[in-house]
N, C-alpha and C. Protein backbone atom coordinates (compact mmCIF):
# COMPACT_ATOMS: atom_id res chain seq x y z
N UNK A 1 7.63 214.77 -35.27
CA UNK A 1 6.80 215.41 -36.27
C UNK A 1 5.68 214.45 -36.63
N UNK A 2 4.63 214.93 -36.42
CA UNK A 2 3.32 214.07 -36.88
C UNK A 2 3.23 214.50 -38.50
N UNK A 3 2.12 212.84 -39.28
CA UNK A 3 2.18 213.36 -41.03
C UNK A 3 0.60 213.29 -40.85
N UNK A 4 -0.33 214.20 -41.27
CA UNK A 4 -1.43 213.79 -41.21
C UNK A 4 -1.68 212.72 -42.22
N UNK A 5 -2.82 212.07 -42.36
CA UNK A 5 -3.51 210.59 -42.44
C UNK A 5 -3.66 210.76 -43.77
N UNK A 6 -3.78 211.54 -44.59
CA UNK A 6 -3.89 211.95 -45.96
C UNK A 6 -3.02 212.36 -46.99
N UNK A 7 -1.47 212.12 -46.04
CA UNK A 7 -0.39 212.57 -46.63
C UNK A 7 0.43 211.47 -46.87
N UNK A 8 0.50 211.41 -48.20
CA UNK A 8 1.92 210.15 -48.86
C UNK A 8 3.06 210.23 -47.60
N UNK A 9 3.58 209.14 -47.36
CA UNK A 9 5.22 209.59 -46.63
C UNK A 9 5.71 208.14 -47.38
N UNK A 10 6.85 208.82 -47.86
CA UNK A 10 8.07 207.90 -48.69
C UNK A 10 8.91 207.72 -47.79
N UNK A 11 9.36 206.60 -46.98
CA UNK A 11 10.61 206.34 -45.81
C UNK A 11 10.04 205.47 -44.89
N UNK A 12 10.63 205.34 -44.09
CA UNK A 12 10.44 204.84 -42.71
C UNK A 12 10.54 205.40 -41.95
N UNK A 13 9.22 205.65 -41.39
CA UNK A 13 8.88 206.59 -40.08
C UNK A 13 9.66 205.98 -39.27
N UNK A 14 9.91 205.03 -38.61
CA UNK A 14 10.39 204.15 -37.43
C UNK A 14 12.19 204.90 -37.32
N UNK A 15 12.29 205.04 -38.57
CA UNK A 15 14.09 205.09 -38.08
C UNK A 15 14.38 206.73 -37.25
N UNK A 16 15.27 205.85 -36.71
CA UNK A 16 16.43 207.21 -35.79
C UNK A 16 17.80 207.03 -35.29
N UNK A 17 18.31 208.04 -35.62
CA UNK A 17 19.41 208.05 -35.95
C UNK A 17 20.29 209.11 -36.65
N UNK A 18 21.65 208.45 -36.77
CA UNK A 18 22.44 210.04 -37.63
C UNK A 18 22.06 210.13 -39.08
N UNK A 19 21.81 211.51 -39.61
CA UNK A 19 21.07 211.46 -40.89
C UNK A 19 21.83 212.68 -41.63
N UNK A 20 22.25 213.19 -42.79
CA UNK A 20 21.87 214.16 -43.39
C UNK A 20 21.13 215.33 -43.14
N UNK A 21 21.63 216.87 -42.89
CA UNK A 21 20.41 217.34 -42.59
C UNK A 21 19.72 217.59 -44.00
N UNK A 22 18.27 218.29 -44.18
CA UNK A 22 17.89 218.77 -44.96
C UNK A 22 18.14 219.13 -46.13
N UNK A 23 18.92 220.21 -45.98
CA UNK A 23 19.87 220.89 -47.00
C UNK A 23 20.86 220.01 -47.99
N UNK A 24 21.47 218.82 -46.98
CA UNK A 24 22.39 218.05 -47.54
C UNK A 24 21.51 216.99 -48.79
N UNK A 25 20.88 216.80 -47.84
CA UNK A 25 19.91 216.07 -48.83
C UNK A 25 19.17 216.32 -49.95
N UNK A 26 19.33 217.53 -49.89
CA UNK A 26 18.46 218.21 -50.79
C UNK A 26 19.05 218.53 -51.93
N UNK A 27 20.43 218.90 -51.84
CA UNK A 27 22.02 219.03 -52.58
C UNK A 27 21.96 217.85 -53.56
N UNK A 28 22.50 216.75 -52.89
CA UNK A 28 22.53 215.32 -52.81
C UNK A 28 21.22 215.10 -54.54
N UNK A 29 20.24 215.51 -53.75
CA UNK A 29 18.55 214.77 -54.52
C UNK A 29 18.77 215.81 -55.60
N UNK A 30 19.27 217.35 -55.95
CA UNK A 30 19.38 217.29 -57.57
C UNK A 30 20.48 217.19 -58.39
N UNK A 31 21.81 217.23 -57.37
CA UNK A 31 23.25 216.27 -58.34
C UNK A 31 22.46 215.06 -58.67
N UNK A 32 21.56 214.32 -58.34
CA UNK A 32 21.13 213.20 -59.01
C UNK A 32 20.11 213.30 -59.85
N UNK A 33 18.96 214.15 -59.86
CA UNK A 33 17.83 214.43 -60.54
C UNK A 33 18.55 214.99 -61.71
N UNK A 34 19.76 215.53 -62.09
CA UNK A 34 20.32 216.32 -62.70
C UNK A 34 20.63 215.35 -64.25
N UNK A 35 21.12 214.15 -63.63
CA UNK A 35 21.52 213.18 -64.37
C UNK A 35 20.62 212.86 -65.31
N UNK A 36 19.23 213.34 -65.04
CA UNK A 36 17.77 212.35 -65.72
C UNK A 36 17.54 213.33 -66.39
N UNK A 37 16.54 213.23 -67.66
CA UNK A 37 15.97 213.78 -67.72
C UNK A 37 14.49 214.51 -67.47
N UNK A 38 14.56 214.26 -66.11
CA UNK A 38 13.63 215.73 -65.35
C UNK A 38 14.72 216.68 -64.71
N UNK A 39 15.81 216.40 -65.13
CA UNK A 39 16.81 217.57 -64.56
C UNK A 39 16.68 218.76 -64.80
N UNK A 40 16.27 218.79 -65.95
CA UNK A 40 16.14 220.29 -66.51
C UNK A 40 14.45 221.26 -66.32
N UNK A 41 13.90 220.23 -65.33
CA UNK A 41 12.62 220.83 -65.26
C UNK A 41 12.25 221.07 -63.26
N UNK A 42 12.97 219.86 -62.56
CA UNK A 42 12.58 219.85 -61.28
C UNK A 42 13.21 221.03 -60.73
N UNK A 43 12.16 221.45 -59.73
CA UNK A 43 12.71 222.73 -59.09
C UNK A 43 12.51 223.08 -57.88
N UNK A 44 13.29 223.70 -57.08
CA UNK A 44 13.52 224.32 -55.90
C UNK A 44 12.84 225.60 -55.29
N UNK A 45 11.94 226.03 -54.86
CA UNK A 45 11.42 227.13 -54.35
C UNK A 45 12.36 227.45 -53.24
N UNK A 46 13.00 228.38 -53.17
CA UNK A 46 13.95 229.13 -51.98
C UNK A 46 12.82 230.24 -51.08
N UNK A 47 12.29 229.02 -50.16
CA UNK A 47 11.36 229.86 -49.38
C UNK A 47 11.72 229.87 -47.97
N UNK A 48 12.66 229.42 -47.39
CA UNK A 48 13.22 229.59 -46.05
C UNK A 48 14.32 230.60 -46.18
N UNK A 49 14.66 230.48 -44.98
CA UNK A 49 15.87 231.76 -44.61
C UNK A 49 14.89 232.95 -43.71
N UNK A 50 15.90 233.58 -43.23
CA UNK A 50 15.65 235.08 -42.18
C UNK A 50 15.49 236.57 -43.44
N UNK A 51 14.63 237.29 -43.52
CA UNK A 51 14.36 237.74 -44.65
C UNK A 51 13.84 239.51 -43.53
N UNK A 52 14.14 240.49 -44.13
CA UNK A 52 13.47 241.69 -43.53
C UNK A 52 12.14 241.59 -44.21
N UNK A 53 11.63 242.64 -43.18
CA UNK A 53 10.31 243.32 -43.13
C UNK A 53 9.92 243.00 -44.81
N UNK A 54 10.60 244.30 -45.52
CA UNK A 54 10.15 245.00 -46.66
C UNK A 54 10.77 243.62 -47.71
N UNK A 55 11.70 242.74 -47.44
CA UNK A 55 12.04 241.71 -48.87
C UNK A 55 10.79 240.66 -48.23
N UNK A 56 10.22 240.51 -47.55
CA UNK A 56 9.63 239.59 -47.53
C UNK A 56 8.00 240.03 -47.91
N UNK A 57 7.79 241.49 -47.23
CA UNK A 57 6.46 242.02 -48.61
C UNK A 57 6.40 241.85 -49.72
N UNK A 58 7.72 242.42 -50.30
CA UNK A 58 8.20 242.41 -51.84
C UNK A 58 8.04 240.90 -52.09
N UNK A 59 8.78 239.84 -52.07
CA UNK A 59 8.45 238.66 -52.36
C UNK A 59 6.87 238.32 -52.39
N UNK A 60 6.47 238.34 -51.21
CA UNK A 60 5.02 238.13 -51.92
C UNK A 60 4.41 238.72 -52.78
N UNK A 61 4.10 240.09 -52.82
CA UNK A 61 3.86 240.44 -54.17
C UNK A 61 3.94 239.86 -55.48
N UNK A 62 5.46 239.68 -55.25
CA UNK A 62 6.06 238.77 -56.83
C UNK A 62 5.82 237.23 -56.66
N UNK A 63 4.92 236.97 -55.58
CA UNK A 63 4.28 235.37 -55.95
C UNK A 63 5.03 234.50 -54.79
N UNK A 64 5.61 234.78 -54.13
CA UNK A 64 6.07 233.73 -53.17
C UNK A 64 5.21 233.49 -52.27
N UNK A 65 4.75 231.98 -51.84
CA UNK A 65 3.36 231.61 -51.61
C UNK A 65 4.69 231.33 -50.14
N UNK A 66 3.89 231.11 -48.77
CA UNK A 66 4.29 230.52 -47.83
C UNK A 66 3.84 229.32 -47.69
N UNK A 67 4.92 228.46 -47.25
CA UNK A 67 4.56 226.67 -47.45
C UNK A 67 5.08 226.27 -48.68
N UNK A 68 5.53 226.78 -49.58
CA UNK A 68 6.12 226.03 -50.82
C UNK A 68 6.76 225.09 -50.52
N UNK A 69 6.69 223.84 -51.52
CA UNK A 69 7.18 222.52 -50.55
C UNK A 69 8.98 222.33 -51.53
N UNK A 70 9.40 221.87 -51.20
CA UNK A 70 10.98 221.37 -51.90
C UNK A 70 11.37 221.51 -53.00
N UNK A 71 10.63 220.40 -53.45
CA UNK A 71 10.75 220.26 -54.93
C UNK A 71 9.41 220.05 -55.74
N UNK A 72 9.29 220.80 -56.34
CA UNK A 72 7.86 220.59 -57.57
C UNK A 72 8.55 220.50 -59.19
N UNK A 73 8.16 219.20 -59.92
CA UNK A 73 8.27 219.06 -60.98
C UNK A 73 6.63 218.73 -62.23
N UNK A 74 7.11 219.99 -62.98
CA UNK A 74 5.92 220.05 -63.73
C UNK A 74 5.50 219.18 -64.79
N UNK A 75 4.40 218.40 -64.60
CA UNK A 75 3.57 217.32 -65.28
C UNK A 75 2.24 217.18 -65.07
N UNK A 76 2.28 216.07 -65.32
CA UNK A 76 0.33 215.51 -65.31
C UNK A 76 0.57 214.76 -64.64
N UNK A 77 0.05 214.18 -63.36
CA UNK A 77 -0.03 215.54 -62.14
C UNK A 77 1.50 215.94 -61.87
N UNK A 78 1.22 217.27 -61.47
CA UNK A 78 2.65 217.46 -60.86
C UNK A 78 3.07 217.43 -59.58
N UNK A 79 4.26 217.06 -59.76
CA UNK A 79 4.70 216.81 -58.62
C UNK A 79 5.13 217.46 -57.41
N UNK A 80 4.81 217.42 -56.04
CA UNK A 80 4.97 218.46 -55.14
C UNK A 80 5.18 217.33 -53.79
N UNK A 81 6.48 217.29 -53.87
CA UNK A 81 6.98 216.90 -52.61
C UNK A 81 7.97 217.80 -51.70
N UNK A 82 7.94 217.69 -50.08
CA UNK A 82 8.43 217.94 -49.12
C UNK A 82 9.44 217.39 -48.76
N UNK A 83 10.86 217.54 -48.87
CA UNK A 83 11.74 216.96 -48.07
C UNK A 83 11.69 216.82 -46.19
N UNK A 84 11.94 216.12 -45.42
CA UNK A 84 12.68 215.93 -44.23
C UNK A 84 13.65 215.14 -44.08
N UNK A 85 14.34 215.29 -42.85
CA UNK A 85 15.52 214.05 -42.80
C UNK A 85 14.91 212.95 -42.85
N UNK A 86 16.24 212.44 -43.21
CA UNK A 86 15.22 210.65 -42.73
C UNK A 86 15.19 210.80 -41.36
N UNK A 87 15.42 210.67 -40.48
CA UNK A 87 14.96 210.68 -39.21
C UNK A 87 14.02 211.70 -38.68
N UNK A 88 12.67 211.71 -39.18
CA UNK A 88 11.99 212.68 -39.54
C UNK A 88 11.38 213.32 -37.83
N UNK A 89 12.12 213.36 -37.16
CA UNK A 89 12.09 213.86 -35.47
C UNK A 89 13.04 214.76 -35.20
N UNK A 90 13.93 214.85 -36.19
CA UNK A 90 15.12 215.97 -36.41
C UNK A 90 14.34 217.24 -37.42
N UNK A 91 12.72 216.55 -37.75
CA UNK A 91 12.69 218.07 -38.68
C UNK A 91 11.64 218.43 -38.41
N UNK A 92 10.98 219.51 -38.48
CA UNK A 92 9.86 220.16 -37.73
C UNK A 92 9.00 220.46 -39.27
N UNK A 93 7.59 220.88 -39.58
CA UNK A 93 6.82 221.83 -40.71
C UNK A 93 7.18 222.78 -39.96
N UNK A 94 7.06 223.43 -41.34
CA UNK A 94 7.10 225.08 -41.67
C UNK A 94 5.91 225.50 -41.71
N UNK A 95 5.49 227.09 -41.23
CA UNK A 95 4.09 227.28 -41.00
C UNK A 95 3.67 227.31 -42.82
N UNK A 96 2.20 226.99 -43.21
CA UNK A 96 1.98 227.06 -44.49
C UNK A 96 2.56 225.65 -45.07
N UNK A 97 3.07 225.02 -45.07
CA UNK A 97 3.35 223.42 -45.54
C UNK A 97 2.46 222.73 -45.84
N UNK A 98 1.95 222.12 -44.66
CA UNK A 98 0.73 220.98 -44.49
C UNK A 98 -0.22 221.80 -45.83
N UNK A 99 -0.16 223.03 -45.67
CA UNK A 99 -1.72 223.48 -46.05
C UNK A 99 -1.47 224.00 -47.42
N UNK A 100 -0.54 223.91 -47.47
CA UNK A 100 0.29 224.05 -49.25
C UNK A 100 0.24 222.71 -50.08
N UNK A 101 0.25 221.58 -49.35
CA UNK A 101 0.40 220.19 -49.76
C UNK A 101 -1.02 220.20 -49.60
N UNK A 102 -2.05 220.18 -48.98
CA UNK A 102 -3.36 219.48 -49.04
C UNK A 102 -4.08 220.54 -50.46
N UNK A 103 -3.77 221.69 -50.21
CA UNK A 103 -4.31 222.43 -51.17
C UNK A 103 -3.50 222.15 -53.05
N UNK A 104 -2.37 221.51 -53.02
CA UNK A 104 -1.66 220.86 -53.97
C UNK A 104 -2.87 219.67 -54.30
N UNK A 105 -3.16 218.62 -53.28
CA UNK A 105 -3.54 217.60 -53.37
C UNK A 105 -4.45 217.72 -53.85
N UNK A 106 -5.50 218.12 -53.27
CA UNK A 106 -7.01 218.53 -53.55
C UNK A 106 -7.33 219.06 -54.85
N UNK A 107 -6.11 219.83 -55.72
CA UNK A 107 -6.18 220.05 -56.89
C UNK A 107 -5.48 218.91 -58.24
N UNK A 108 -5.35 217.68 -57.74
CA UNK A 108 -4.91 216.74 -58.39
C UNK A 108 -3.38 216.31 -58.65
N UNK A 109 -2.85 217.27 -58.00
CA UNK A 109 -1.20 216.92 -57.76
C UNK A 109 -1.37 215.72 -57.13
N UNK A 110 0.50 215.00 -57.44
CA UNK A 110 0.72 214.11 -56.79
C UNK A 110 1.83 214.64 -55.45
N UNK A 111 1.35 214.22 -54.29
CA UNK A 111 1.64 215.17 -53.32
C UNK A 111 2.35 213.95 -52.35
N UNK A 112 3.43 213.96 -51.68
CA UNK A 112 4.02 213.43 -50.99
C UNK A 112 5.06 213.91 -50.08
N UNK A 113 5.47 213.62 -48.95
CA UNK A 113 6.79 213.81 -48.30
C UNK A 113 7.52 212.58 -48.27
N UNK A 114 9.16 212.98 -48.61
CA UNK A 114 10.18 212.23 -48.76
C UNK A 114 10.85 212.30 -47.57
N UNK A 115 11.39 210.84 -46.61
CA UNK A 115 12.66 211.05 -45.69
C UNK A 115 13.46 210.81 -46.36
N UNK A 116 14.71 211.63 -46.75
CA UNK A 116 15.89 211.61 -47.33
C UNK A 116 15.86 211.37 -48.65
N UNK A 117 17.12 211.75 -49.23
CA UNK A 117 17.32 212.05 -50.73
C UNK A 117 16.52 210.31 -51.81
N UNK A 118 17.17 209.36 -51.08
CA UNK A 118 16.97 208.41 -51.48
C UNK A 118 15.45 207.84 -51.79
N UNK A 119 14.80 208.01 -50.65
CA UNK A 119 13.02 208.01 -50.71
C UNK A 119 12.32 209.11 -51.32
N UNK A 120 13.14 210.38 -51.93
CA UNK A 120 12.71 211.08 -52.61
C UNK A 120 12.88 210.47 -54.03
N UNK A 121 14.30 210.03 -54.15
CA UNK A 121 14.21 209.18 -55.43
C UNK A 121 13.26 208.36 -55.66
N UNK A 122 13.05 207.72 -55.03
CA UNK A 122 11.56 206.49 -55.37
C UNK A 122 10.64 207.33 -55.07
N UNK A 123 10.18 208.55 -54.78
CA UNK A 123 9.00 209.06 -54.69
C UNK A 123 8.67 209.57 -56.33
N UNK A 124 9.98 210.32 -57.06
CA UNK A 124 10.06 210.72 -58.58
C UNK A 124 9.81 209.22 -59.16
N UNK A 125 10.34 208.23 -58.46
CA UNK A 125 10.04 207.49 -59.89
C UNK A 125 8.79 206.64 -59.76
N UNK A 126 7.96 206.71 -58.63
CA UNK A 126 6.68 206.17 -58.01
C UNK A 126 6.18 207.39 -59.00
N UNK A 127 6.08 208.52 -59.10
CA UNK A 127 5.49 209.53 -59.65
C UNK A 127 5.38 209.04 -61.34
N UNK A 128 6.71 209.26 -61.46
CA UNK A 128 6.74 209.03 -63.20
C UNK A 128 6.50 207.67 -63.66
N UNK A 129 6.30 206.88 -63.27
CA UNK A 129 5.86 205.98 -63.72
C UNK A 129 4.00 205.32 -63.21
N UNK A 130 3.44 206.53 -63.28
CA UNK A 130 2.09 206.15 -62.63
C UNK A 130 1.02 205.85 -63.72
């Protein structure tokens, strides 16, 4: 997976290896966000999965943007990061991603992708403490 040149990446590109997938990690990153207080604010967009014809019209309608990234927590700027594994060659973008994050960026979010739960942690607290 290539990151374009304009995009934060929290991890180490270099590693490979056995990892967590996605999901796990993602589990993992708000049993812990949960603990803080941004627990009660960071959030999950449920924009993947196999979806019919007509729920996936309907969803957009009601605002589901394609590319929504992981986790977005609302502040000054807010936050809009992308999970992948850490071994970020095990995870592919989603169509609408890249262009969900630059269009995040460009509007003053703080915009980043995290490899694994852990570099997402230091990405929240690189965030909150800026």
């Amino acid at each position: 997976m290539k990151f374009p040149t304009w995009l934060r990446v929290i991890g180490n590109t270099d590693f490979r290896g056995d990892c967590p997938s996605e999901t796990a990690e993602l589990v993992t990153f708000f049993n812990q966000i949960r603990k803080t207080d941004l627990g009660c604010i960071a959030l999950h967009i449920r924009n993947e999965g196999k979806r019919s014809h007509n729920q996936t019209m309907r969803q957009k309608v009601e605002g589901l943007i394609p590319g929504a990234p992981d986790i977005i927590i609302p502040g000054s700027p807010t936050f809009v990061c992308e999970l992948k594994r850490q071994d970020h060659t095990k995870s592919r973008w989603q169509k609408g991603q890249i262009e969900y994050l630059k269009a995040a960026q460009d509007n003053g979010a703080f915009v980043c992708v995290a490899l694994g739960y852990r570099n997402l942690l230091t990405a929240v607290n690189i965030w909150n403490n800026h």
